[in-house]
PDB file of N, CA and C in Angstrom:
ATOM      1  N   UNK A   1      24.462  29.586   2.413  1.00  0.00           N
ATOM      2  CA  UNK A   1      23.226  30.319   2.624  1.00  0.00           C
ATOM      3  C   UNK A   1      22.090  29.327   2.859  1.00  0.00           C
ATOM      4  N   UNK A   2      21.474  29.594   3.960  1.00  0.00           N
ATOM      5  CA  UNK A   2      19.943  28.730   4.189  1.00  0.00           C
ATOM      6  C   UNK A   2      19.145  28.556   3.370  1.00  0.00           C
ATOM      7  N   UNK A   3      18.705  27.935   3.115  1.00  0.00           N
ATOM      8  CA  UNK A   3      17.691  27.950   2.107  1.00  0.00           C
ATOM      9  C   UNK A   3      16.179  28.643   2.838  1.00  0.00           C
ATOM     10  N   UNK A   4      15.381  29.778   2.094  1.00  0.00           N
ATOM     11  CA  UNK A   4      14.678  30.557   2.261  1.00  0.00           C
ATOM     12  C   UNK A   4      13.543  29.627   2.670  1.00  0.00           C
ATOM     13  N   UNK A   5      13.122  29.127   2.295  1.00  0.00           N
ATOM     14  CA  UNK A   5      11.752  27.665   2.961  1.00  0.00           C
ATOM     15  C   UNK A   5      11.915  27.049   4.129  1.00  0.00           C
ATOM     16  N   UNK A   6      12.785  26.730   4.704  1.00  0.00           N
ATOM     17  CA  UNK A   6      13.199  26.318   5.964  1.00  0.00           C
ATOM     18  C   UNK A   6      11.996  26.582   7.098  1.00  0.00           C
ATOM     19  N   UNK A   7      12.392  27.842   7.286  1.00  0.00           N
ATOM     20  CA  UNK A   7      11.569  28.548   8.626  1.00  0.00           C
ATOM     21  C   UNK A   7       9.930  28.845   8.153  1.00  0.00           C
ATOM     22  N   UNK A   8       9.546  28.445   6.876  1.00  0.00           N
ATOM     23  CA  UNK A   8       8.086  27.972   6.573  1.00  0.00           C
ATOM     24  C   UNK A   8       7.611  26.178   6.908  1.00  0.00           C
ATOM     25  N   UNK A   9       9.063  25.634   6.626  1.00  0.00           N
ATOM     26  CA  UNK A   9       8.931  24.266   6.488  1.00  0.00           C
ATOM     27  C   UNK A   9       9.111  23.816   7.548  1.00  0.00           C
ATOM     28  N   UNK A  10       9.367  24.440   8.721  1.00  0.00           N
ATOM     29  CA  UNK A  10       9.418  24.395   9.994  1.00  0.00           C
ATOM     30  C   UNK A  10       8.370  24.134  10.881  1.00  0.00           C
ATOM     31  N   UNK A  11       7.658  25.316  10.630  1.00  0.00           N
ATOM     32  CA  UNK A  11       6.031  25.193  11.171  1.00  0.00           C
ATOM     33  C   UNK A  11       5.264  24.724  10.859  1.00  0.00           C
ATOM     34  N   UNK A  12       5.070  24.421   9.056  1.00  0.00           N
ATOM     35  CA  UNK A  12       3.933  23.740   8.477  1.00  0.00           C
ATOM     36  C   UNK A  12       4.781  22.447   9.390  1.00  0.00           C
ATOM     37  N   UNK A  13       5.840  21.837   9.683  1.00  0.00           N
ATOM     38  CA  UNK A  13       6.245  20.278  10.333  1.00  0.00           C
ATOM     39  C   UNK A  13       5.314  20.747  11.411  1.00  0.00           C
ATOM     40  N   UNK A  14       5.749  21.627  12.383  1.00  0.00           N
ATOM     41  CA  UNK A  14       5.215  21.573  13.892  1.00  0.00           C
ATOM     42  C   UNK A  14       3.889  22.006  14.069  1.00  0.00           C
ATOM     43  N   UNK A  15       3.281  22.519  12.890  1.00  0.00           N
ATOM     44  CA  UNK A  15       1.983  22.097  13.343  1.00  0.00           C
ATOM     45  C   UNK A  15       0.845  21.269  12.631  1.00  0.00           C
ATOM     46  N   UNK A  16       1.820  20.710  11.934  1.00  0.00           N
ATOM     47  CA  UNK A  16       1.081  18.685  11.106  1.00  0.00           C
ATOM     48  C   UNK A  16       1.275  17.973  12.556  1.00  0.00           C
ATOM     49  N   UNK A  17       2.446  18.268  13.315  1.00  0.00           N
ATOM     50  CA  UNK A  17       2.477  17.128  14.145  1.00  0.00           C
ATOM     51  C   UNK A  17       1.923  17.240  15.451  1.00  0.00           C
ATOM     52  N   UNK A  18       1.629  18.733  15.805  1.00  0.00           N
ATOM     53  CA  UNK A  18       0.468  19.516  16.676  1.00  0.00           C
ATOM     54  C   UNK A  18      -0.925  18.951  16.278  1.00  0.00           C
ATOM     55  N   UNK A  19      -1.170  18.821  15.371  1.00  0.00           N
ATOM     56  CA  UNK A  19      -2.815  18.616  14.689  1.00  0.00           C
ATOM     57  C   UNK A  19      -2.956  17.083  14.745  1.00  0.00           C
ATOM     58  N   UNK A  20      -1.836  16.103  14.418  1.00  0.00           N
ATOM     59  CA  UNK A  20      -1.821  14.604  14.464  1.00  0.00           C
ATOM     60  C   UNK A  20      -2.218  13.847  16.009  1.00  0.00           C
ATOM     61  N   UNK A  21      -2.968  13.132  15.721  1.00  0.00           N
ATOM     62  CA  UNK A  21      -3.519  12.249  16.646  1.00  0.00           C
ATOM     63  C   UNK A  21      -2.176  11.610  17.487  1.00  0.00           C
ATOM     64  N   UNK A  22      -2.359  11.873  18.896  1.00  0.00           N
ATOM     65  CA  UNK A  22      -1.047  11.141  19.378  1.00  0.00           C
ATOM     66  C   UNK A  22      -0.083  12.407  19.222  1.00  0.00           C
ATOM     67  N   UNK A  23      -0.259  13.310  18.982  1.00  0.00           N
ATOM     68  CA  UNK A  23       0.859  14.723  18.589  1.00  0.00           C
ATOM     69  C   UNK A  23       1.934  13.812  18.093  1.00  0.00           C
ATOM     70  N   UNK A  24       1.902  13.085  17.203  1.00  0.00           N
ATOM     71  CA  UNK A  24       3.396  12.529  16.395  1.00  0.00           C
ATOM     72  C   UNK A  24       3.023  12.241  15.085  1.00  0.00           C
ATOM     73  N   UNK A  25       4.032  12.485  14.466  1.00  0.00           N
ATOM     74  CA  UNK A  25       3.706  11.763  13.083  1.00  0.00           C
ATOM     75  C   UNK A  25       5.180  10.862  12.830  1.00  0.00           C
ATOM     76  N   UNK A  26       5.773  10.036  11.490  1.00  0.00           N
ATOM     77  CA  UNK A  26       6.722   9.757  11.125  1.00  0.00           C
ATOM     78  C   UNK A  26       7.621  10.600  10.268  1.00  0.00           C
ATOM     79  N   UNK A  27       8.606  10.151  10.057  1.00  0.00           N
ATOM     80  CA  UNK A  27       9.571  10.767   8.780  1.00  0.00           C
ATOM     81  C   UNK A  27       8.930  10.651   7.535  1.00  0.00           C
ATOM     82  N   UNK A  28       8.299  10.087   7.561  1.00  0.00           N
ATOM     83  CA  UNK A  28       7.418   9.542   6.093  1.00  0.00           C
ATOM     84  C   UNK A  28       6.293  10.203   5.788  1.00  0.00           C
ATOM     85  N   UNK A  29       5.478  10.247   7.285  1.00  0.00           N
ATOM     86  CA  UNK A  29       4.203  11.161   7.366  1.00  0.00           C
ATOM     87  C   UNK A  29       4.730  12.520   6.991  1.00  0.00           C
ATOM     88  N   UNK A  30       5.641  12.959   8.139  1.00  0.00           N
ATOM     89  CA  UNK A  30       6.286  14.788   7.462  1.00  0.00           C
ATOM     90  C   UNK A  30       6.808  14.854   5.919  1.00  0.00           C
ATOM     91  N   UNK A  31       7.027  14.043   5.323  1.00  0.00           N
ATOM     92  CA  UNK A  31       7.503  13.924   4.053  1.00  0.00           C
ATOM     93  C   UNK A  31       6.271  14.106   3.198  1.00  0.00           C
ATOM     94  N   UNK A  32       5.313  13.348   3.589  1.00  0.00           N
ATOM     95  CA  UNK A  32       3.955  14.053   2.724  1.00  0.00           C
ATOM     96  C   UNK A  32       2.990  14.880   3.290  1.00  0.00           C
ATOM     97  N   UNK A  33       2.990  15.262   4.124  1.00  0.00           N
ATOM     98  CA  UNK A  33       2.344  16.608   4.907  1.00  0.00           C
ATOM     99  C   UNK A  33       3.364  17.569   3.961  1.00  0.00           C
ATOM    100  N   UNK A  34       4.553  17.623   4.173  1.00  0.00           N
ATOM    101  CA  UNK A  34       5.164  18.539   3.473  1.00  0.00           C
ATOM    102  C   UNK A  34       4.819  18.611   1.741  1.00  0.00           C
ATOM    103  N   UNK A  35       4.734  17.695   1.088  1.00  0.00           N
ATOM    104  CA  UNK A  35       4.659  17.507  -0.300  1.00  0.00           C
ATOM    105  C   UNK A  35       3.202  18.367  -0.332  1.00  0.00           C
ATOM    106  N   UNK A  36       2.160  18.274   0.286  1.00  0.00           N
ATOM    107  CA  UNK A  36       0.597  18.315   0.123  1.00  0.00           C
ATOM    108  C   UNK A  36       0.812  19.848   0.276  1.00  0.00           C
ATOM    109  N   UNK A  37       1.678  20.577   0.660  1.00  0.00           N
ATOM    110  CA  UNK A  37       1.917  22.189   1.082  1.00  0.00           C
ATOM    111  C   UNK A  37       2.965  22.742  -0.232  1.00  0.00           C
ATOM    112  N   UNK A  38       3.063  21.737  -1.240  1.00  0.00           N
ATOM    113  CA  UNK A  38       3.685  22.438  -2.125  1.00  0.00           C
ATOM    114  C   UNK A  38       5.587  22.106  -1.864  1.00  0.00           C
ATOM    115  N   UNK A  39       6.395  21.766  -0.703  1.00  0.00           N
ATOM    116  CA  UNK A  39       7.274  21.050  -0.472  1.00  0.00           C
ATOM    117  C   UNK A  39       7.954  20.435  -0.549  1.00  0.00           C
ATOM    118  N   UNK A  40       7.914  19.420  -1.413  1.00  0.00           N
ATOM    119  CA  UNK A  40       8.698  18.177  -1.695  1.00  0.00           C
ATOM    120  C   UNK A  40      10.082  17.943  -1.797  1.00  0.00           C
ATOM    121  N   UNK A  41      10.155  17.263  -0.714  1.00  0.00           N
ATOM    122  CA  UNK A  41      11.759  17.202   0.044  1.00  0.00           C
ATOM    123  C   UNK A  41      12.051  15.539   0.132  1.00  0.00           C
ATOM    124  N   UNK A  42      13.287  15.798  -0.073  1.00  0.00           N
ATOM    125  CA  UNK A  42      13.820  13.984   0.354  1.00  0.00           C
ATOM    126  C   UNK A  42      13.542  13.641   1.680  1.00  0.00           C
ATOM    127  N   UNK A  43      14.071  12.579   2.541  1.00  0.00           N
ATOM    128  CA  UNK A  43      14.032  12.126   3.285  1.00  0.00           C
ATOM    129  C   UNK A  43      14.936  12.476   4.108  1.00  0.00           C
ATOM    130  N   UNK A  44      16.012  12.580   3.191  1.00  0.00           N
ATOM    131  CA  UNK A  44      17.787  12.951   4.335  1.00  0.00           C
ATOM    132  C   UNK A  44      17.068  14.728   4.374  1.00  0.00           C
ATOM    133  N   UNK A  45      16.445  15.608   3.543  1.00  0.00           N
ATOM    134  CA  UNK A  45      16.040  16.692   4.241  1.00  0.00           C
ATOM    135  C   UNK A  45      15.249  16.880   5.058  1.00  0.00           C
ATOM    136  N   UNK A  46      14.142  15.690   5.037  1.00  0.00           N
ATOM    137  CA  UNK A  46      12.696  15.795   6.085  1.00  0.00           C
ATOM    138  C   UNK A  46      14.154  15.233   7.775  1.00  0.00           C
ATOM    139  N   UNK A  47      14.852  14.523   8.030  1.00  0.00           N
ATOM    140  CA  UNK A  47      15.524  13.994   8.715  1.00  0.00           C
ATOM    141  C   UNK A  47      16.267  15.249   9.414  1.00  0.00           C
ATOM    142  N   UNK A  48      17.044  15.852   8.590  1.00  0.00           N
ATOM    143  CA  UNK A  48      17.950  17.326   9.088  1.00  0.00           C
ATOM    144  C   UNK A  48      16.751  18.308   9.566  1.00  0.00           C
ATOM    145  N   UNK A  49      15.837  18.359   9.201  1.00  0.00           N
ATOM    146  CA  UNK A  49      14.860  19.171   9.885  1.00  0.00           C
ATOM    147  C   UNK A  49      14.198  18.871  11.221  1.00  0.00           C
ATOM    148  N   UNK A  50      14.179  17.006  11.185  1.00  0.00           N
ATOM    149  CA  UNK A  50      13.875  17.042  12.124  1.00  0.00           C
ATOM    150  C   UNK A  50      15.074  17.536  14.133  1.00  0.00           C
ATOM    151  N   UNK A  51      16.232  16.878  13.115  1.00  0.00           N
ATOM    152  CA  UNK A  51      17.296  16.887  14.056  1.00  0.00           C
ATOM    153  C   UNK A  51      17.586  18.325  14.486  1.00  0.00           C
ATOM    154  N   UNK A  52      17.139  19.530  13.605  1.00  0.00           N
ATOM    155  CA  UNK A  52      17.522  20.868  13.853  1.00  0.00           C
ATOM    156  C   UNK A  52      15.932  21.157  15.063  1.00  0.00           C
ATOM    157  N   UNK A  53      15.039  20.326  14.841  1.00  0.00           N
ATOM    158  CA  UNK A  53      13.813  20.858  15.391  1.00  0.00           C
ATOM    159  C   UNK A  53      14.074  19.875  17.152  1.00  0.00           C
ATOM    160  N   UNK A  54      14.397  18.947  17.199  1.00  0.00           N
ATOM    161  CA  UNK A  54      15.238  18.470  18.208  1.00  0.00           C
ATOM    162  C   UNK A  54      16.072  19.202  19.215  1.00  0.00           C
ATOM    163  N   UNK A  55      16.916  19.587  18.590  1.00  0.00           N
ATOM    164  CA  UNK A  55      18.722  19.822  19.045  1.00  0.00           C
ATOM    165  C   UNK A  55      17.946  21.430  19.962  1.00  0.00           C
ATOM    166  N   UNK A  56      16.660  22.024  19.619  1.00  0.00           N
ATOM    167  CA  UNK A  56      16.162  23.131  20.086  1.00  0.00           C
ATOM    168  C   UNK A  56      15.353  23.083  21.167  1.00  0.00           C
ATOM    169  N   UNK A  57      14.672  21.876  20.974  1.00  0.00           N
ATOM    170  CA  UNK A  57      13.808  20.915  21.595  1.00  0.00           C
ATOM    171  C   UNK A  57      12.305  21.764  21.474  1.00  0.00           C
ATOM    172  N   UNK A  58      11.832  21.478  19.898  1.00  0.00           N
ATOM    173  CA  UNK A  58      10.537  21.422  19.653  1.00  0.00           C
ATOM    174  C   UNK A  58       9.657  20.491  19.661  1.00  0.00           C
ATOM    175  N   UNK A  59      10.652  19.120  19.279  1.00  0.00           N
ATOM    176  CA  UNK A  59      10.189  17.826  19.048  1.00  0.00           C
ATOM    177  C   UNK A  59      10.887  16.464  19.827  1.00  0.00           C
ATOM    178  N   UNK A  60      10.689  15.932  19.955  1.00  0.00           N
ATOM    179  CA  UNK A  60      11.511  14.313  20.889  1.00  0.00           C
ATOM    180  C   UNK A  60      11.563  13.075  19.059  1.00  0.00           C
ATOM    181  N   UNK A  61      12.625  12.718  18.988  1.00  0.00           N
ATOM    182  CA  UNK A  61      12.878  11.908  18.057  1.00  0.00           C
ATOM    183  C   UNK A  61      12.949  10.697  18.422  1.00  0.00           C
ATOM    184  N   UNK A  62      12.353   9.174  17.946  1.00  0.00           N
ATOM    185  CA  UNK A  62      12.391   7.767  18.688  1.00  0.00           C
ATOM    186  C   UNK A  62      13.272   7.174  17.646  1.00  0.00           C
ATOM    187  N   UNK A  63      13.981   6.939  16.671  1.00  0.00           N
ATOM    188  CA  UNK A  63      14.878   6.373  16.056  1.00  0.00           C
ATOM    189  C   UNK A  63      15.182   4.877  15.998  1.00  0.00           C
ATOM    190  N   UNK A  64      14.405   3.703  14.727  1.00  0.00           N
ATOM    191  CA  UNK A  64      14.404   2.833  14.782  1.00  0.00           C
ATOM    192  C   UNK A  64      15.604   2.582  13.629  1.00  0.00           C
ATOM    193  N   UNK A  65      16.523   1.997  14.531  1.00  0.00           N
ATOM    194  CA  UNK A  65      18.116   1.827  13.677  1.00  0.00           C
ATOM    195  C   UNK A  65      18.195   1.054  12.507  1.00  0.00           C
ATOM    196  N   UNK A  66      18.298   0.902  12.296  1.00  0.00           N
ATOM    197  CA  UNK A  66      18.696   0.133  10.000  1.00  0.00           C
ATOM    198  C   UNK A  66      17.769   0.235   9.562  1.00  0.00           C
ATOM    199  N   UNK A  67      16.554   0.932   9.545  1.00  0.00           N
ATOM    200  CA  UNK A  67      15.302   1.121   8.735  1.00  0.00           C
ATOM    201  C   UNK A  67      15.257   2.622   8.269  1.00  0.00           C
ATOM    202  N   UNK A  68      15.758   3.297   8.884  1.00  0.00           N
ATOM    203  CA  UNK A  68      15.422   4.975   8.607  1.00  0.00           C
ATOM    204  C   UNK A  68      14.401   5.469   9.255  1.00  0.00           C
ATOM    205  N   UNK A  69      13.857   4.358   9.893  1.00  0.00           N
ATOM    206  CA  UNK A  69      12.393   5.640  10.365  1.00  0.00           C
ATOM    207  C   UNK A  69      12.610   5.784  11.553  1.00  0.00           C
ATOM    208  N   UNK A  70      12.095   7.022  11.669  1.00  0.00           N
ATOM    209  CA  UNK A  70      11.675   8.269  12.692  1.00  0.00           C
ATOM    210  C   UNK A  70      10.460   8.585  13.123  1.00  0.00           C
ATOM    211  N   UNK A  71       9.849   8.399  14.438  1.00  0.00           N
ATOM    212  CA  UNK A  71       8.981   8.771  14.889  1.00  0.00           C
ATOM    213  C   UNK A  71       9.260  10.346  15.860  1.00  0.00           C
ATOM    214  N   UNK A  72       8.378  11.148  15.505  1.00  0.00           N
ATOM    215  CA  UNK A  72       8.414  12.393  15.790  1.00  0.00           C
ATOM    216  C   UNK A  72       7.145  13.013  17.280  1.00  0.00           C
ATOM    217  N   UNK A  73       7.818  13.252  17.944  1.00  0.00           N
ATOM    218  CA  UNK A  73       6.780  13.775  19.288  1.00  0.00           C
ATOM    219  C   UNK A  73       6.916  15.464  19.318  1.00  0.00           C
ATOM    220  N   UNK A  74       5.892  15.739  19.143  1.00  0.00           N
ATOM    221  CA  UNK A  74       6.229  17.287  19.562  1.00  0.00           C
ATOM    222  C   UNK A  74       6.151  17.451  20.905  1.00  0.00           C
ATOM    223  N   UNK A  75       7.079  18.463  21.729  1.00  0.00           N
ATOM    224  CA  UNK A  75       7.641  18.632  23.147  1.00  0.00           C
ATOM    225  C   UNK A  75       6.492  20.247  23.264  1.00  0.00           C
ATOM    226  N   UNK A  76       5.701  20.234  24.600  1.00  0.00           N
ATOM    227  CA  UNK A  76       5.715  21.591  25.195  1.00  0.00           C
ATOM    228  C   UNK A  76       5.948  22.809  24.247  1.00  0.00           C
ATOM    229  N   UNK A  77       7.241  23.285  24.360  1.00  0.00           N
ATOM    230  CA  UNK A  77       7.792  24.554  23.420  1.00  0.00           C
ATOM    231  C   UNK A  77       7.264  24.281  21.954  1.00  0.00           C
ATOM    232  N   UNK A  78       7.096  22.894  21.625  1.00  0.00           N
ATOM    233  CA  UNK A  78       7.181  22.628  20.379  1.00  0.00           C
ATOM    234  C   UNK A  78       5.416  23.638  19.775  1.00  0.00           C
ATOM    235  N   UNK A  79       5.029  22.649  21.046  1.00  0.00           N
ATOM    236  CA  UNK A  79       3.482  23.364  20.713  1.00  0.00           C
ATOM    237  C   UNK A  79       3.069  24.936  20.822  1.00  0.00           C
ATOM    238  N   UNK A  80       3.482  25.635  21.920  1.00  0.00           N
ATOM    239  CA  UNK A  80       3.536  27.044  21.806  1.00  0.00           C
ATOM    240  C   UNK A  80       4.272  27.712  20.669  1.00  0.00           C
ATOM    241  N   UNK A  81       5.134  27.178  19.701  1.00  0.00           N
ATOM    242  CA  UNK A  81       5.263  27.355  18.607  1.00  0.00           C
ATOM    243  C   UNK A  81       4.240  27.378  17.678  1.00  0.00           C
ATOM    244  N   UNK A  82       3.666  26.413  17.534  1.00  0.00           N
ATOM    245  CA  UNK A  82       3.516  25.808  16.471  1.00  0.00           C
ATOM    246  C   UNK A  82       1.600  26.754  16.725  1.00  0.00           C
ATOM    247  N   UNK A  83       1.364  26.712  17.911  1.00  0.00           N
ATOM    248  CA  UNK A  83       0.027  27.689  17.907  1.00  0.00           C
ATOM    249  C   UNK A  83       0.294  28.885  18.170  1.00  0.00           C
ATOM    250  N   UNK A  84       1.355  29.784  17.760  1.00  0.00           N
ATOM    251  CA  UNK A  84       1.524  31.212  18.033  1.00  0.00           C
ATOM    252  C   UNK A  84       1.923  31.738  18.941  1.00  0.00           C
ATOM    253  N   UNK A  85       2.072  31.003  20.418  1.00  0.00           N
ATOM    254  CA  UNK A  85       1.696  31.495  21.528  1.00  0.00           C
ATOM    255  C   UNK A  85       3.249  32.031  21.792  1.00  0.00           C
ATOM    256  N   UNK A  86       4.238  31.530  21.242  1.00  0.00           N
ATOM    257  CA  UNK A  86       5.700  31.984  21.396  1.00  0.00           C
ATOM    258  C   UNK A  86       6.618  32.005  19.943  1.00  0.00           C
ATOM    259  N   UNK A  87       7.394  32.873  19.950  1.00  0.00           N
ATOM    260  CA  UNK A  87       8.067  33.081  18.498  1.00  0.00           C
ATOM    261  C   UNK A  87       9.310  32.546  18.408  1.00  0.00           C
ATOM    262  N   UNK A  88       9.899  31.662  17.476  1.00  0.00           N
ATOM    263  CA  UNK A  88      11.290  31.127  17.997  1.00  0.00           C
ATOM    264  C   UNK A  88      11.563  31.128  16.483  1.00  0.00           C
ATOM    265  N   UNK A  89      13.306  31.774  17.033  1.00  0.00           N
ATOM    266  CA  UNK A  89      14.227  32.000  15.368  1.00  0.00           C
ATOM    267  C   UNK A  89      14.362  30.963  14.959  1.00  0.00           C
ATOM    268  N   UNK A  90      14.466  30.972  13.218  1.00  0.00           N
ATOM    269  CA  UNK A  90      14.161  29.917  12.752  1.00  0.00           C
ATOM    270  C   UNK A  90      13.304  29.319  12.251  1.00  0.00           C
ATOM    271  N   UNK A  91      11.999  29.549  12.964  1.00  0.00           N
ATOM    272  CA  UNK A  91      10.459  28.620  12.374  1.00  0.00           C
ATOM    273  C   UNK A  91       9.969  30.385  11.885  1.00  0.00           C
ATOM    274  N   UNK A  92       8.973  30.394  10.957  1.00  0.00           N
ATOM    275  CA  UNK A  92       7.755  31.271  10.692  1.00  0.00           C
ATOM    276  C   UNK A  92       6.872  31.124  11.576  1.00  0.00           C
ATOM    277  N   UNK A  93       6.377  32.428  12.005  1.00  0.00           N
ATOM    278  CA  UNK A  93       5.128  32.107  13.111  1.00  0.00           C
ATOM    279  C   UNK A  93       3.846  31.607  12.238  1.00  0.00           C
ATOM    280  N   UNK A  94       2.899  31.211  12.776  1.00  0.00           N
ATOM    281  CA  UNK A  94       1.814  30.221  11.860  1.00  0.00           C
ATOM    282  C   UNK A  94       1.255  31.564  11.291  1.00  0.00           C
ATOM    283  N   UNK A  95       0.386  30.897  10.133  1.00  0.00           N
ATOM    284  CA  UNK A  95      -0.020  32.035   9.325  1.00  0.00           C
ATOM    285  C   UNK A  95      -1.557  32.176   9.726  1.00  0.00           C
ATOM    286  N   UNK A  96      -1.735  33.478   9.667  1.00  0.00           N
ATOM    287  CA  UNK A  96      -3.121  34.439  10.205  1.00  0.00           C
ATOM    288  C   UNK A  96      -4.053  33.215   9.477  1.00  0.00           C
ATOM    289  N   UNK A  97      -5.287  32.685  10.020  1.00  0.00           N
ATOM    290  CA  UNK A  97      -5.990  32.366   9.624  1.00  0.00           C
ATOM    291  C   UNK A  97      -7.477  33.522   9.200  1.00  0.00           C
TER     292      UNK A  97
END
């Protein structure tokens, strides 16, 4: 069973990295964007989120090998997500301001 936070933890990612200068943040940055929302997730989970947000193509992943880090680009779709403008299974649509 999924875990019920997912498709919240989805959008609060895609639109920290919508709002970030450069539309990217790191694995490290989403790791405490997420914590600051109440969140707090490891790294191998901030990582599977990103790869599920990928494999859909919300985001572009840059992958620097024996270090762990991840630089994160949000793609096009990523952004019409992440501002309402399109609904995709999986993420929560952003919340009513």
């Amino acid at each position: 069973m999924e875990n019920i936070f997912l498709p919240l933890r989805r959008i609060i990612i895609l639109q920290g990295i919508e709002a970030a200068p450069g539309r990217e943040l790191s694995n490290e940055m989403i790791q405490r964007l997420l914590k600051s929302h109440c969140h707090a997730c490891s790294i191998a989970e901030i990582n599977e989120q990103i790869n599920w947000l990928e494999n859909r193509g919300y985001v572009k992943a840059t992958r620097l090998n024996d270090c762990g880090f991840i630089n994160v680009h949000i793609t096009r779709p990523g952004i019409d997500v992440a501002q309402g403008n399109t609904r995709a299974d999986g993420i929560d649509p952003p919340p009513e301001v």
